[in-house]
N, C-alpha and C. Protein backbone atom coordinates (compact mmCIF):
# COMPACT_ATOMS: atom_id res chain seq x y z
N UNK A 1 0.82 -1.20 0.00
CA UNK A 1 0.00 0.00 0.00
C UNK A 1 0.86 1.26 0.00
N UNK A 2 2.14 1.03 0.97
CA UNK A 2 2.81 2.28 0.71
C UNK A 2 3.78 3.19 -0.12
N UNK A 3 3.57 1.63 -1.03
CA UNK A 3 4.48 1.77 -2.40
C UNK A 3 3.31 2.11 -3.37
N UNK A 4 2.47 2.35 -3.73
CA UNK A 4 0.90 2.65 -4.73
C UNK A 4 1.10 3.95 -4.29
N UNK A 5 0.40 3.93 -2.86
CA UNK A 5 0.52 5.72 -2.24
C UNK A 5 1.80 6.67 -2.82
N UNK A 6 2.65 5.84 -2.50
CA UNK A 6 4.08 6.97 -2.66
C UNK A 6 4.22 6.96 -4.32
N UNK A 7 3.44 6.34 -5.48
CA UNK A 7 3.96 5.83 -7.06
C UNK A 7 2.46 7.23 -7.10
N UNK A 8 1.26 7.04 -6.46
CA UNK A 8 0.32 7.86 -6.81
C UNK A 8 0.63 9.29 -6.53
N UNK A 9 1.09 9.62 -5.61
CA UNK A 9 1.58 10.96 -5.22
C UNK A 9 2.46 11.69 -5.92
N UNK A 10 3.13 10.50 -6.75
CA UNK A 10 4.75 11.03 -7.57
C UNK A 10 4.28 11.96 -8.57
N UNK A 11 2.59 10.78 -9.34
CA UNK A 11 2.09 10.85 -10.82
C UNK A 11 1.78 12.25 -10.39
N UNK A 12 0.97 12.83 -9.17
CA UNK A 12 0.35 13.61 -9.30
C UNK A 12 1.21 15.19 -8.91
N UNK A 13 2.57 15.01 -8.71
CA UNK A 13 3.10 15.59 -8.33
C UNK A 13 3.95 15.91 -9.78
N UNK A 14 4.27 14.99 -10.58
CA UNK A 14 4.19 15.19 -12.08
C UNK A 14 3.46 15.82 -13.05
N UNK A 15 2.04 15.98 -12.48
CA UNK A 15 0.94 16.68 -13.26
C UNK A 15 1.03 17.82 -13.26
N UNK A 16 1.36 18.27 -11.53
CA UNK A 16 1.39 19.67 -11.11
C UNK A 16 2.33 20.60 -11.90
N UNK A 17 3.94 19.43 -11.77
CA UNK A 17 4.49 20.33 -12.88
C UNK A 17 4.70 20.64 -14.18
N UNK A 18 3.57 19.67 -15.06
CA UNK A 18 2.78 20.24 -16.17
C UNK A 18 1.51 20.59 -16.06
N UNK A 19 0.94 20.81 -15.38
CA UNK A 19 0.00 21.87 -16.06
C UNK A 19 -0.21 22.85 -14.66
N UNK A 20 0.49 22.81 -13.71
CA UNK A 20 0.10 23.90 -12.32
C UNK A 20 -0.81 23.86 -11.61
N UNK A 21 -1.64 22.72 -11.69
CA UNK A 21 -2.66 22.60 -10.80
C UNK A 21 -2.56 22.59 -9.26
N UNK A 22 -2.77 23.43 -8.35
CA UNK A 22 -1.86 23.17 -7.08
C UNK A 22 -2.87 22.29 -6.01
N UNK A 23 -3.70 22.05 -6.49
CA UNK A 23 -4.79 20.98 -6.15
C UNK A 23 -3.99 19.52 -6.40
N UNK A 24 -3.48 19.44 -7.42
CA UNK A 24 -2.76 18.00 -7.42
C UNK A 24 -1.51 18.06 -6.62
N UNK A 25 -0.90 19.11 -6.30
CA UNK A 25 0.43 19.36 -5.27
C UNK A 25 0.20 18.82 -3.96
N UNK A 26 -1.09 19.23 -3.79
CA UNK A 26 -1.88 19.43 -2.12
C UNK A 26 -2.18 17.96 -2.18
N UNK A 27 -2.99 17.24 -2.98
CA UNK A 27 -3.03 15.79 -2.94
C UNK A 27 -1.80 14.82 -2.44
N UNK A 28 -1.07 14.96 -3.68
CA UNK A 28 0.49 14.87 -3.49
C UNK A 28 0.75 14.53 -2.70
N UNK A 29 0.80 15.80 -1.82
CA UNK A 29 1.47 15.78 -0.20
C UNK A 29 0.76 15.01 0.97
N UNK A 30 -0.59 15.04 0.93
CA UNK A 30 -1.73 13.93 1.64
C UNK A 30 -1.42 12.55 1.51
N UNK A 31 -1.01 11.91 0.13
CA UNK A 31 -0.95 10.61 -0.40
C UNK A 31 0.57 10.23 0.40
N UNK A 32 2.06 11.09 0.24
CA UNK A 32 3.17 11.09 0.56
C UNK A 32 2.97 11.26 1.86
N UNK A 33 2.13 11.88 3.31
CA UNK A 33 2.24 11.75 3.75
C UNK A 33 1.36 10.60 4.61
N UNK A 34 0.67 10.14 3.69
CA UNK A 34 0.12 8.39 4.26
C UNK A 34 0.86 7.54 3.95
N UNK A 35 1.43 7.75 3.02
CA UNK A 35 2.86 6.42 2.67
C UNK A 35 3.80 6.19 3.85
N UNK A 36 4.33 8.07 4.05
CA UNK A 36 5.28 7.95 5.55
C UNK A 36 4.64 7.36 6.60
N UNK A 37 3.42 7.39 6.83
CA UNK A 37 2.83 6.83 7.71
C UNK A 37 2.86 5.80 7.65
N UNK A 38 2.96 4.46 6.81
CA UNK A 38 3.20 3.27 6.51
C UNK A 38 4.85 2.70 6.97
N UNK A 39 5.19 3.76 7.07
CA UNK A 39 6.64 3.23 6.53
C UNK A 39 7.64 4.10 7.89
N UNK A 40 7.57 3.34 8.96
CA UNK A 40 8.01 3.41 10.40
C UNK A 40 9.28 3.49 10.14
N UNK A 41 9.87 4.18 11.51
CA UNK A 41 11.67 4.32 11.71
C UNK A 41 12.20 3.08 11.49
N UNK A 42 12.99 2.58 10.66
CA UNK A 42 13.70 1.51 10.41
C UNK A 42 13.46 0.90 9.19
N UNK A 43 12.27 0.91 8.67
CA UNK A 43 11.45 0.82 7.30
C UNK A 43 12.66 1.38 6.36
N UNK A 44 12.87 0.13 5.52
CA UNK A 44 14.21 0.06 4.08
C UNK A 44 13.54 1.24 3.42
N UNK A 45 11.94 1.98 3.34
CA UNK A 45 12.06 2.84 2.20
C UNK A 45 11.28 3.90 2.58
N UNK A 46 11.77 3.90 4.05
CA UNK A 46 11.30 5.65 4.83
C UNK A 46 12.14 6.56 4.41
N UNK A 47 13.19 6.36 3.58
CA UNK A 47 13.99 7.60 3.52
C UNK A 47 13.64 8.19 2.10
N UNK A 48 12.91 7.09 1.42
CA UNK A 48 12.44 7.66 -0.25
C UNK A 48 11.11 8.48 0.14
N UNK A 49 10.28 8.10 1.48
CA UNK A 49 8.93 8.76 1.55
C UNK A 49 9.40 9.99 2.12
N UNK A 50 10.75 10.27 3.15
CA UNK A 50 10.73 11.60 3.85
C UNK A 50 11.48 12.48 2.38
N UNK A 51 12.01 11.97 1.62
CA UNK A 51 12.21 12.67 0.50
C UNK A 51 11.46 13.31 -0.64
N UNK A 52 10.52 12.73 -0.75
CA UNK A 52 9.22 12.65 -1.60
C UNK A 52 8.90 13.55 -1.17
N UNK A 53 7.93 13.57 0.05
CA UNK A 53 7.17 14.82 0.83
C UNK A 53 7.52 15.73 0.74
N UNK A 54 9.32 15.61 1.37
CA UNK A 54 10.31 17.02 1.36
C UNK A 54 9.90 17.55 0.24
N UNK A 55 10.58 17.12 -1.04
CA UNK A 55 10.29 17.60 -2.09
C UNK A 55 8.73 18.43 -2.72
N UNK A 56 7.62 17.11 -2.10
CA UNK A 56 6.70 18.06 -2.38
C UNK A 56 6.25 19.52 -1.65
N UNK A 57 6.49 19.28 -0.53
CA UNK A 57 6.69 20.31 0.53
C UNK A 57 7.28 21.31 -0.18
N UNK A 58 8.50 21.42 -0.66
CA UNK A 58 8.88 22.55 -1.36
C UNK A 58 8.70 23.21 -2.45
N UNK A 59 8.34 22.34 -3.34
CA UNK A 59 7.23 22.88 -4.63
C UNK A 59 6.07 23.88 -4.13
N UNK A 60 5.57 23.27 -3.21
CA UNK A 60 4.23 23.92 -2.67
C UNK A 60 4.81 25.57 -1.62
N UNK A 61 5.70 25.41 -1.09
CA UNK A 61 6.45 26.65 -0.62
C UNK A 61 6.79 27.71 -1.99
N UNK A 62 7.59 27.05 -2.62
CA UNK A 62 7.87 27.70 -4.11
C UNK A 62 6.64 28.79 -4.49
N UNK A 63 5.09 27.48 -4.53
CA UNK A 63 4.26 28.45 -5.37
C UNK A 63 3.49 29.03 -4.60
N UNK A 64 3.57 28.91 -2.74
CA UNK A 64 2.60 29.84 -2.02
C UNK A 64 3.37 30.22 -1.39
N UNK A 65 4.73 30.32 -0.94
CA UNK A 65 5.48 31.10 -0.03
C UNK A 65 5.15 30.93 1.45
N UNK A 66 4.55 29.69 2.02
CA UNK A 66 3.61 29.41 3.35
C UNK A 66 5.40 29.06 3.84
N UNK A 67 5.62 29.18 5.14
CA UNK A 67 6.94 29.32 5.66
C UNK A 67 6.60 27.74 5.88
N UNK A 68 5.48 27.24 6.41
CA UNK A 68 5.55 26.06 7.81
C UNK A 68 5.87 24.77 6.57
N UNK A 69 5.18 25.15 5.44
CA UNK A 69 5.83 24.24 4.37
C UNK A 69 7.17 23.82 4.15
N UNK A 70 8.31 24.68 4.41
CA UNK A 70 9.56 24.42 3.79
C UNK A 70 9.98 24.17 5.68
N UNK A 71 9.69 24.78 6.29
CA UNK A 71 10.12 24.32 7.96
C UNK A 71 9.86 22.17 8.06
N UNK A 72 8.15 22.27 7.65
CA UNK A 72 8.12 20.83 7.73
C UNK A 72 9.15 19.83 6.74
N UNK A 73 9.24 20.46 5.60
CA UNK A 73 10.22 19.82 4.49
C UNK A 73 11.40 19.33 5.03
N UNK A 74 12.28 20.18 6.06
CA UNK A 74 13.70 20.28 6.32
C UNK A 74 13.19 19.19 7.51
N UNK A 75 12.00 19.22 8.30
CA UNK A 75 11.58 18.52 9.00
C UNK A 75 12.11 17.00 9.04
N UNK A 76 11.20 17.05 7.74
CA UNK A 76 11.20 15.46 7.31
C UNK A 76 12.78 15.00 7.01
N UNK A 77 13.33 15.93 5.93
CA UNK A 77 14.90 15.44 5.68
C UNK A 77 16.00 15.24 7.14
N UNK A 78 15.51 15.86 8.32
CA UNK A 78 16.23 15.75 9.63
C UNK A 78 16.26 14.31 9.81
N UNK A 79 14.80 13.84 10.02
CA UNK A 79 14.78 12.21 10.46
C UNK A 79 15.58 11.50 9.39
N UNK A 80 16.39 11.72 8.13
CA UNK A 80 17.50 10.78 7.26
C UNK A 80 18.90 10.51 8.31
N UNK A 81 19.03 11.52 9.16
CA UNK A 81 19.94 11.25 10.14
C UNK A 81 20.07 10.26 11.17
N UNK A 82 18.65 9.91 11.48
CA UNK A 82 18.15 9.03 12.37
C UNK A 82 17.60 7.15 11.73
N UNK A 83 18.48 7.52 10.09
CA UNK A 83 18.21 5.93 9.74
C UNK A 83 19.00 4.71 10.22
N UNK A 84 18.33 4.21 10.45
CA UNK A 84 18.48 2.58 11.58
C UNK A 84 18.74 1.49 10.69
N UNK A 85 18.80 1.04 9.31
CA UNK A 85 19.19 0.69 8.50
C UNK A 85 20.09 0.45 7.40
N UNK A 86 20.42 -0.10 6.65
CA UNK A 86 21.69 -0.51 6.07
C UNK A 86 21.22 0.65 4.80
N UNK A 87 22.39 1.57 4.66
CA UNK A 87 21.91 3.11 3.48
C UNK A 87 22.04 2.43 2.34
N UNK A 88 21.22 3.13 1.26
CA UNK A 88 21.38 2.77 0.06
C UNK A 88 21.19 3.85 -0.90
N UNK A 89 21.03 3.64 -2.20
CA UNK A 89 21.22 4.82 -2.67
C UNK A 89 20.30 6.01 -3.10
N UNK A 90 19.35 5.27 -2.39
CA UNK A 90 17.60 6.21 -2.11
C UNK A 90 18.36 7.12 -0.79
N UNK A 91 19.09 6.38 -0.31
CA UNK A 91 19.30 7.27 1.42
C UNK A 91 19.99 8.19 0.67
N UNK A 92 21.58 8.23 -0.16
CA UNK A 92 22.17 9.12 -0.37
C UNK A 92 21.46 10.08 -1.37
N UNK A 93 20.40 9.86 -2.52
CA UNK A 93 19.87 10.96 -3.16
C UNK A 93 19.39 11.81 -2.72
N UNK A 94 18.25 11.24 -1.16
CA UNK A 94 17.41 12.24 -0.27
C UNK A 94 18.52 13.25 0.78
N UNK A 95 19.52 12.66 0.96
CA UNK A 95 20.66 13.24 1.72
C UNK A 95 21.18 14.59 0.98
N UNK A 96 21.67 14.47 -0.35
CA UNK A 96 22.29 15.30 -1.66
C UNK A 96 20.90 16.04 -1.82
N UNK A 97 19.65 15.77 -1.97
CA UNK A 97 18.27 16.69 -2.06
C UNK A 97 18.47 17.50 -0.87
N UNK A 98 18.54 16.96 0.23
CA UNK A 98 18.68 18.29 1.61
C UNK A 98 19.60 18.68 1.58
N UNK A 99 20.61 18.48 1.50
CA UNK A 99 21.85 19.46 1.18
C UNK A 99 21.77 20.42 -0.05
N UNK A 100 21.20 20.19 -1.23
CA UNK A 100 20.87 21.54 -2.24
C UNK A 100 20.13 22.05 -1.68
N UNK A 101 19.16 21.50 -0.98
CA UNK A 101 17.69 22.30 -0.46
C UNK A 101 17.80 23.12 0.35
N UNK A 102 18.68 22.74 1.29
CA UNK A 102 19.03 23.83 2.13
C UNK A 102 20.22 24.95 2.24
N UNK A 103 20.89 24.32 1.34
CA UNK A 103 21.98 25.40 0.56
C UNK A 103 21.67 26.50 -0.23
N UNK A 104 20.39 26.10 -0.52
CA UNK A 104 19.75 27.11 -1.43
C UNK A 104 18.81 28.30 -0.83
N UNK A 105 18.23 27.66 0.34
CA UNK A 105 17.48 28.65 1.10
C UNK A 105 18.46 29.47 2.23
N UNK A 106 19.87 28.64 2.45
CA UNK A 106 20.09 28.92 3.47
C UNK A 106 19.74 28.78 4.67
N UNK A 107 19.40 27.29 4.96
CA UNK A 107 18.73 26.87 5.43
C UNK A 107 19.32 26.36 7.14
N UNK A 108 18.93 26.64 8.94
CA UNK A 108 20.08 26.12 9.47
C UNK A 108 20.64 24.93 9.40
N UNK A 109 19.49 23.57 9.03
CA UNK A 109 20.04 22.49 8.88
C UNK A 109 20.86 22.13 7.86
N UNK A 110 22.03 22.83 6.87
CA UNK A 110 22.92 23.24 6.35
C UNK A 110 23.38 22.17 6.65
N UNK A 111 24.46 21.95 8.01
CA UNK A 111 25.15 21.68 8.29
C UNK A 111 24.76 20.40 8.97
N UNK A 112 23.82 19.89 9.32
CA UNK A 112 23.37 18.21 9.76
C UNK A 112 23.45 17.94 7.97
N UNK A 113 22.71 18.68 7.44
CA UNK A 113 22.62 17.83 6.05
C UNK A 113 23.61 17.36 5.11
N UNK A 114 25.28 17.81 5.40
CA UNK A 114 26.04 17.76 4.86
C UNK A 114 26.70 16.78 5.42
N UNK A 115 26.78 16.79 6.66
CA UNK A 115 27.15 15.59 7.94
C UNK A 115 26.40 14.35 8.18
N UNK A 116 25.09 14.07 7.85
CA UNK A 116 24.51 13.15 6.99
C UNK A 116 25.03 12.77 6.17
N UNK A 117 24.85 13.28 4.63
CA UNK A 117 25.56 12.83 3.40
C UNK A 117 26.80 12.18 3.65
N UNK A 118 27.93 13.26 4.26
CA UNK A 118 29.10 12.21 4.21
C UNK A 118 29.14 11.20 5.49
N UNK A 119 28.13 10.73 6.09
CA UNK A 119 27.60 9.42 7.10
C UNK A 119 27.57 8.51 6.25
N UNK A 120 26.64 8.96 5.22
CA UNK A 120 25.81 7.88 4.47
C UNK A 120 26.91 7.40 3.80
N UNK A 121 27.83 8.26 2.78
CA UNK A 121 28.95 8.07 1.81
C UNK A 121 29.78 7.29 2.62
């Protein structure tokens, strides 16, 4: 189920960025965040769902400027620090995503996110 949820959220998060519907963004983020809900601390593919969200999370900051959006985003990429599992290379993409992500905003978790990455590496 939490692999459909997280494949349905992607499509619709694909739509958004052809044609702008921010109704399918907002879905998106509902579907991604029932997947995370599936997919508990230690779970082999919690780090692709806190990435997902992140990501959608920030699209949706992008096109409404809502602060608590990109706060929860960095949110989600924090718990990649806290993986209990053997990394793979879903862990290091979502790792390299919070590190641009927050390099870009200037973000404080800057510096966990870089210290992550080279954990994971």
């Amino acid at each position: 189920r939490s692999l459909s949820l997280n494949n349905l959220a992607d499509s619709l998060r694909g739509r958004f960025n052809q044609r702008g519907i921010l109704s399918d963004l907002d879905e998106a983020i509902d579907l991604h965040r029932a997947a995370l809900a599936l997919r508990p601390p230690g779970h082999s593919n919690r780090s692709q769902s806190l990435n997902n969200l992140a990501i959608s999370l920030r699209g949706r900051f992008k096109q409404r400027g809502v602060v608590s959006d990109l706060d929860e985003a960095f949110s989600h990429y924090s718990q990649l620090s806290q993986a209990s599992h053997t990394v793979s290379h879903i862990d290091i993409e979502a790792a390299k995503s919070w590190t641009t992500s927050a390099e870009q905003v200037n973000h404080i978790s800057v510096l966990n996110a870089y210290q992550t990455a080279l954990m994971f590496l």
